[in-house]
Protein backbone atom coordinates (compact mmCIF):
# COMPACT_ATOMS: atom_id res chain seq x y z
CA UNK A 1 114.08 91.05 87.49
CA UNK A 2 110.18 91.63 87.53
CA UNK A 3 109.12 94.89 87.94
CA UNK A 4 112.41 96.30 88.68
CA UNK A 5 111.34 99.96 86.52
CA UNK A 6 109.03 100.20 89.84
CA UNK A 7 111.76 99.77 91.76
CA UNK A 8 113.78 102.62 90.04
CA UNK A 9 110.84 104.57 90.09
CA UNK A 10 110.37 104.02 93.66
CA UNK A 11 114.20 104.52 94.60
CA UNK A 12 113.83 108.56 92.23
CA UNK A 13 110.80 109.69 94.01
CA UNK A 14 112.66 108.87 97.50
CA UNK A 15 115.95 110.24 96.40
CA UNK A 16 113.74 113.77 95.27
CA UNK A 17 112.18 113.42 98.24
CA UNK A 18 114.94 112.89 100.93
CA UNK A 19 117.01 115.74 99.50
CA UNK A 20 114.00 118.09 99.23
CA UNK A 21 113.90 117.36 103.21
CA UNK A 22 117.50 117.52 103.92
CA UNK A 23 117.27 121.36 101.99
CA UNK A 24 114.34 122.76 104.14
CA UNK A 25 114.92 124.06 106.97
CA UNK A 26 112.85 122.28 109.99
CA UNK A 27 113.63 124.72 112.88
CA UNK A 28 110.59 125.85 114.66
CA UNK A 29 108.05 123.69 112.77
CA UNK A 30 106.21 120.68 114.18
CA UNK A 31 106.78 117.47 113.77
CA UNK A 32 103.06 116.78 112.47
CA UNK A 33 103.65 119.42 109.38
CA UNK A 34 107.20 118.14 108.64
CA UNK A 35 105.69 114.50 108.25
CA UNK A 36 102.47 116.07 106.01
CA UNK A 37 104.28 118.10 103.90
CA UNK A 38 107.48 115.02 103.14
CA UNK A 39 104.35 112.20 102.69
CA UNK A 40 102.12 114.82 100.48
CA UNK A 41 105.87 114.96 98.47
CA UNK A 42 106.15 111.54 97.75
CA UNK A 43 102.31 111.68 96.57
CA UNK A 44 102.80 114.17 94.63
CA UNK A 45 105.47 112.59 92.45
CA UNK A 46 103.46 109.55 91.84
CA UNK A 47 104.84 107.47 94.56
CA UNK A 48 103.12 106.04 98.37
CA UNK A 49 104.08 106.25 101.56
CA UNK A 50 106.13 102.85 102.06
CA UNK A 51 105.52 103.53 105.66
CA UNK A 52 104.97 106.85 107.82
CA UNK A 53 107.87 108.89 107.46
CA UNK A 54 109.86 108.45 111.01
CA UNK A 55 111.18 111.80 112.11
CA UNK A 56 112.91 110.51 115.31
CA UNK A 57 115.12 113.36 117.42
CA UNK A 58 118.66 112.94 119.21
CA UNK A 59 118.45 110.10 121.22
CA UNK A 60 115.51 108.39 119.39
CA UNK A 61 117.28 106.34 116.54
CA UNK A 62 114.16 105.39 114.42
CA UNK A 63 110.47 104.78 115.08
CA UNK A 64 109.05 108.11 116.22
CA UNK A 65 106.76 108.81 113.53
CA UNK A 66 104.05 112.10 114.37
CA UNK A 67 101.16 111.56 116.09
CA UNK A 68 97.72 113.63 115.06
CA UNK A 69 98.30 117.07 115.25
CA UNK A 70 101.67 116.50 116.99
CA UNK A 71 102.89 119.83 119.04
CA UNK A 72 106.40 118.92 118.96
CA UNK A 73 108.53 121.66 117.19
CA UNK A 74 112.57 120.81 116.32
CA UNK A 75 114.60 123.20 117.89
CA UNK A 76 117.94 124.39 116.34
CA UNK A 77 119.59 122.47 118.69
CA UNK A 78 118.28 119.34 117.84
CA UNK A 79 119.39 116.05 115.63
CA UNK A 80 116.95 115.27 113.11
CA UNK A 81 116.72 111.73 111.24
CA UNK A 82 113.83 111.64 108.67
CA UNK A 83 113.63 108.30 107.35
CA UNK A 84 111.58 107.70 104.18
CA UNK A 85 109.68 104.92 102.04
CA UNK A 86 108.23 104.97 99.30
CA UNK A 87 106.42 102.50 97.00
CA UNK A 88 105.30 101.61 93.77
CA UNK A 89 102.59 98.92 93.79
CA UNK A 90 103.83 97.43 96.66
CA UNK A 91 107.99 97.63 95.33
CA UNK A 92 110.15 99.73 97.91
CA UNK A 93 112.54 102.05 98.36
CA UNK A 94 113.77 103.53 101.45
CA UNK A 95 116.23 106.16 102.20
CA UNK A 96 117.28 108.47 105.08
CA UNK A 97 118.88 111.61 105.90
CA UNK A 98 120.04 113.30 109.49
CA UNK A 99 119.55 116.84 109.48
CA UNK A 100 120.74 119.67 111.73
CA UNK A 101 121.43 123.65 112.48
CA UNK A 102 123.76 123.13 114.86
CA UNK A 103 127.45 122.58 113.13
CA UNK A 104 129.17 120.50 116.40
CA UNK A 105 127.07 117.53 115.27
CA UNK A 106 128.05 117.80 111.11
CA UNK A 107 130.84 115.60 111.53
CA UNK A 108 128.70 113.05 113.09
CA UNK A 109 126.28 113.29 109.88
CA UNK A 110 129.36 113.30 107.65
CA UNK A 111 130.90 110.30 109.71
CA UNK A 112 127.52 108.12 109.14
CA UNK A 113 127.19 109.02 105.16
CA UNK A 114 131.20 107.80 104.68
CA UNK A 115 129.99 104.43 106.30
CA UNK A 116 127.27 104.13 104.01
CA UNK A 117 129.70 105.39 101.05
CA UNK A 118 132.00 102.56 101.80
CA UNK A 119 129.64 99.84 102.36
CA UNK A 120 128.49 100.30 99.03
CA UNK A 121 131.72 100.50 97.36
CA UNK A 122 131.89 96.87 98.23
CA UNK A 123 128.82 95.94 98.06
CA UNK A 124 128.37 93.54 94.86
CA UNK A 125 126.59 90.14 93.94
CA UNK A 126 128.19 87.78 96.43
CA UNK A 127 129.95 90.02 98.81
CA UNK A 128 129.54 88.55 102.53
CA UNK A 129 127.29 90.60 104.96
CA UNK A 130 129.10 90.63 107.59
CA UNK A 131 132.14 92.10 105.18
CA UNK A 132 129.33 94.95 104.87
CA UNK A 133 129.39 95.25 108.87
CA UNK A 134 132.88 94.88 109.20
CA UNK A 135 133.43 98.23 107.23
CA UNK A 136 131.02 100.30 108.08
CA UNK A 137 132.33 99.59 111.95
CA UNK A 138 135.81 100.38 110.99
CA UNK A 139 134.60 103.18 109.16
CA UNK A 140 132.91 104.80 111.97
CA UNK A 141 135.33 103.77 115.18
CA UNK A 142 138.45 105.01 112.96
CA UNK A 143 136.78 108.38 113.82
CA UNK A 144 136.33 108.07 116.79
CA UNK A 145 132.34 107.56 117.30
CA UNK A 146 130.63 103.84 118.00
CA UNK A 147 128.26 101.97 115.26
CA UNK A 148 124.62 101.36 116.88
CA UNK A 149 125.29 97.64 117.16
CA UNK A 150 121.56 96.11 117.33
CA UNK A 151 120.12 98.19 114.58
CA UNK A 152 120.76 96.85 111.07
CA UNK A 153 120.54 97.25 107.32
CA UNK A 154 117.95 94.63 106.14
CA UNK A 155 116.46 93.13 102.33
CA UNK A 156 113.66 94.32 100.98
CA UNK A 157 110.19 92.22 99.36
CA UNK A 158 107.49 93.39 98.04
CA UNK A 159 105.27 95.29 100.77
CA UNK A 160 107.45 93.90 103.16
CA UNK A 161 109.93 96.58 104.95
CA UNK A 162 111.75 93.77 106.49
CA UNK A 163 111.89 91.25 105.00
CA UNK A 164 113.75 88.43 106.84
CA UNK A 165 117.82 89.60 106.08
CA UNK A 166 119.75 91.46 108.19
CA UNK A 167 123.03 93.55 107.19
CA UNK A 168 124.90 94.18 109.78
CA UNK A 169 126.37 97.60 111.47
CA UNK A 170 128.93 95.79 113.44
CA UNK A 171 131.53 92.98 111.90
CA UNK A 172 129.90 89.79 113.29
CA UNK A 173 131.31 86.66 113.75
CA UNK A 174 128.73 83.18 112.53
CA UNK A 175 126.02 83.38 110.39
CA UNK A 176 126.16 85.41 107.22
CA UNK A 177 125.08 85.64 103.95
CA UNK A 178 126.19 86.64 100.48
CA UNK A 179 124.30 89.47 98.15
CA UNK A 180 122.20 87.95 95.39
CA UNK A 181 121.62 89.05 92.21
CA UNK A 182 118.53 91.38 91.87
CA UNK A 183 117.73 91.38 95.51
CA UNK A 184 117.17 94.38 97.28
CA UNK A 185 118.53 95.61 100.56
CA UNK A 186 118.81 98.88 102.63
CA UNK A 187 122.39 99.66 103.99
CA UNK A 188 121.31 101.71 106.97
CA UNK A 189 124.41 102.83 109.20
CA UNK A 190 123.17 104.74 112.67
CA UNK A 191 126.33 106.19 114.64
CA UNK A 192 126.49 107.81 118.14
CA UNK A 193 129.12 109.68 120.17
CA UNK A 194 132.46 107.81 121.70
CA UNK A 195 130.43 107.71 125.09
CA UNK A 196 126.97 106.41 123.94
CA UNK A 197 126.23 102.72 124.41
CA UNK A 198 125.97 101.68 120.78
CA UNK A 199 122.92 99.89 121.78
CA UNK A 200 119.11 101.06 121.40
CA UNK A 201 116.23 100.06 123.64
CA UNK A 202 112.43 100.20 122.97
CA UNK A 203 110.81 103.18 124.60
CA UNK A 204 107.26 103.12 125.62
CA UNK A 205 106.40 105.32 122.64
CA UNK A 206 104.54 102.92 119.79
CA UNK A 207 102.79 105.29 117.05
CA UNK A 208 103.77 102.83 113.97
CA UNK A 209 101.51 100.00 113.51
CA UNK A 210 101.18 96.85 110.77
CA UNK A 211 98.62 94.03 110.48
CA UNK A 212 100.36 90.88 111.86
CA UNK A 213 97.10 88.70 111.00
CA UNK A 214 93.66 88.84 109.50
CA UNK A 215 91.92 86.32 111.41
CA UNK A 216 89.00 87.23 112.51
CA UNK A 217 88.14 88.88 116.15
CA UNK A 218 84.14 87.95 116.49
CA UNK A 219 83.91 91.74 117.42
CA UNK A 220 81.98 92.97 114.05
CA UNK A 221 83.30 96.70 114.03
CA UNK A 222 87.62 95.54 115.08
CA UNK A 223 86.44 92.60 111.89
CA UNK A 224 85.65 95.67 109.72
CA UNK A 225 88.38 98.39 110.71
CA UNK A 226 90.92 95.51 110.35
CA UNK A 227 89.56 94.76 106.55
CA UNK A 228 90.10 98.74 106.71
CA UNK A 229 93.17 99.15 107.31
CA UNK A 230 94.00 95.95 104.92
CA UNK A 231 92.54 97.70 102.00
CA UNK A 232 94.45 100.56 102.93
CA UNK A 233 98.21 99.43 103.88
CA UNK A 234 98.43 95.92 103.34
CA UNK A 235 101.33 94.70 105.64
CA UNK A 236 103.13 98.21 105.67
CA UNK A 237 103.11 99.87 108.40
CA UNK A 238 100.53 102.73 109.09
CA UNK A 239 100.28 105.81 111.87
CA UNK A 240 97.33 106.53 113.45
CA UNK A 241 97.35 109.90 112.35
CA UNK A 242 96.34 108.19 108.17
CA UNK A 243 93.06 106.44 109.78
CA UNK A 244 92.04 109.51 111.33
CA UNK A 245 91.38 111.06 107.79
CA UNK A 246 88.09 108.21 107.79
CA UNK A 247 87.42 107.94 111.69
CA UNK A 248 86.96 109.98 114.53
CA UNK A 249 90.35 109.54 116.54
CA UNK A 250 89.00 108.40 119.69
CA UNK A 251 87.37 105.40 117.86
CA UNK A 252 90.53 104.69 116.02
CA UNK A 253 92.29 104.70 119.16
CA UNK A 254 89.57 102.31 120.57
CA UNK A 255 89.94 99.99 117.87
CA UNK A 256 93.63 99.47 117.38
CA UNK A 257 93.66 98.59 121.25
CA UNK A 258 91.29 95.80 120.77
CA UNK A 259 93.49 94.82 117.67
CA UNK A 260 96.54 94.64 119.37
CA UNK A 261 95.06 93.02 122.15
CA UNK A 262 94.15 90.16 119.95
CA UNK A 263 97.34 90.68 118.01
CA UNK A 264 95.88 91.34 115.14
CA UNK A 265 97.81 94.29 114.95
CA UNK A 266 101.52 94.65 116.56
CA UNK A 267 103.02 98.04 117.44
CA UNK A 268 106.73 99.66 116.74
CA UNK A 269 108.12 101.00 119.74
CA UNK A 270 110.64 104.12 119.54
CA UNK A 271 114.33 102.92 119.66
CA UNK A 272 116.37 105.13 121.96
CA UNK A 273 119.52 104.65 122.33
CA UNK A 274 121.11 103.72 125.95
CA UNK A 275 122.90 106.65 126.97
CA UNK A 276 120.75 109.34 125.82
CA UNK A 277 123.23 110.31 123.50
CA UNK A 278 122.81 111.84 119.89
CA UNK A 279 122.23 109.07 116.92
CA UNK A 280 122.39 110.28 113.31
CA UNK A 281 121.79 107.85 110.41
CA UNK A 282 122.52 107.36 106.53
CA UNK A 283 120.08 105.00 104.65
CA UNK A 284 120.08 103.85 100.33
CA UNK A 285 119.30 101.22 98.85
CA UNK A 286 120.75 99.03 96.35
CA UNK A 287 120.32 95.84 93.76
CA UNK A 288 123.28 93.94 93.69
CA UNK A 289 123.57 92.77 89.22
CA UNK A 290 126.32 90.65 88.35
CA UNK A 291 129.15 93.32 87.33
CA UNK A 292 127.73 96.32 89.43
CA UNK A 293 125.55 97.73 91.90
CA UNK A 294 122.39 99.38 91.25
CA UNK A 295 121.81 102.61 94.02
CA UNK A 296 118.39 103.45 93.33
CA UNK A 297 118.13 106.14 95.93
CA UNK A 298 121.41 107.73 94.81
């Protein structure tokens, strides 16, 4: 496949990466330095930020990503996911880990990486997607705990995160599709407790943002910060707290709300999940080759 040494490379940096967050320990530190110091990581090993690493707590499954000079500090109590992307020219990896200093939620971490373990065991050229779902949801209700049903695993194109195919958490029953052969895909299990919904819902937090078009807005400065941010992130997704490094924060602020009022620019809202109860997630991903699978996050 083209370019598929930057997708290895990609997949290294974020396996270094995610384990040299899963070894530090978070407690008492903010959310703002655990982002800086896991993004300044993945520069510092050659790679980019795919998108801003999401460090979402307990209930929040995914999307919380730090805001400028966020104050919130991770407790030893708490559930941390830290969910990380990295790129090489514009070829992704992305990987996740759930982290936490309190043992009563380990096998809830352990339950989420054995879903993951087995969906990739069968995961080869061909295999059926919703085969995919159908294990990792026997995996994790044979323990006793309930898949997040509405999040999902998804394939991967070049600066595109999501990039049109789902894998499923649950086993579903109509439309599938089979692996391909040097396609890439993240197999993203995200488990909660026996009495949590299994379903997330947006929240009203939205601190991830990605261009969703480039036509113009007739207002000269939203025209130039939206060529900006172009330059800059392409169609990743960006946090507010990487333009503030080039403008003053109240103007950056003033500009993305006239870009997503003319939908230049849509926003991620946090994903919580709908009984308040704790989610933990396991994230690699793979290239499916004729004979074997290729875990480039491993």
């Amino acid at each position: 496949m083209d370019n598929f040494e930057n997708y290895i490379k990609a997949g290294k940096i974020a396996s270094e990466v995610r384990e040299y967050a899963r070894t530090q320990d978070h407690t008492g530190r903010t959310l703002s330095e655990i982002c800086n110091d896991v993004e300044n990581e993945i520069i510092k090993k050659g790679g980019e930020p795919a998108f801003p690493v999401n460090v979402s707590l307990n209930d929040i499954a995914a999307h919380y990503t730090a805001v400028p000079n966020d104050p919130t500090v991770v407790k030893n109590t708490d559930v941390l996911k830290i969910d990380v992307g990295v790129h090489i020219d514009g070829y992704i990896a992305d990987t996740a880990v759930t982290v936490s200093f309190d043992s009563k939620y380990q096998d809830l971490i352990d339950i989420a990486q054995r879903a993951l373990d087995e969906a990739i065991g069968i995961a080869r050229s061909n295999t059926r997607v919703s085969d995919i779902g159908r294990i990792i949801e026997k995996t994790i209700t044979k323990y006793g705990c309930k898949p997040i049903q509405n999040l999902s695993g998804h394939s991967l194109e070049r600066y595109t995160i999501h990039a049109g195919q789902s894998i499923p958490n649950i086993w579903t029953i109509g439309h599938s599709f089979n692996l391909s052969v040097n396609n890439v895909y993240a197999i993203e299990p995200f488990v909660t407790t026996k009495d949590g919904q299994g379903i997330v819902y947006e929240g009203k937090v939205k601190n991830i943002f990605g261009i969703a078009s480039r036509k113009r807005t007739k207002d000269q400065r939203a025209d130039e910060f939206l060529e900006y941010l172009w330059n800059k992130f392409k169609t990743l997704p960006f946090a507010l707290r990487w333009v503030v490094k080039d403008y003053e924060e109240k103007e950056a602020l003033s500009l993305l709300e006239t870009l997503l009022k003319k939908k230049n620019v849509h926003a991620y809202p946090i994903l919580v999940e709908g009984s308040n109860r704790i989610v933990v997630q396991a994230e690699h991903t793979i290239i499916p080759q004729e004979s074997n699978t290729i875990t480039i996050t491993k």
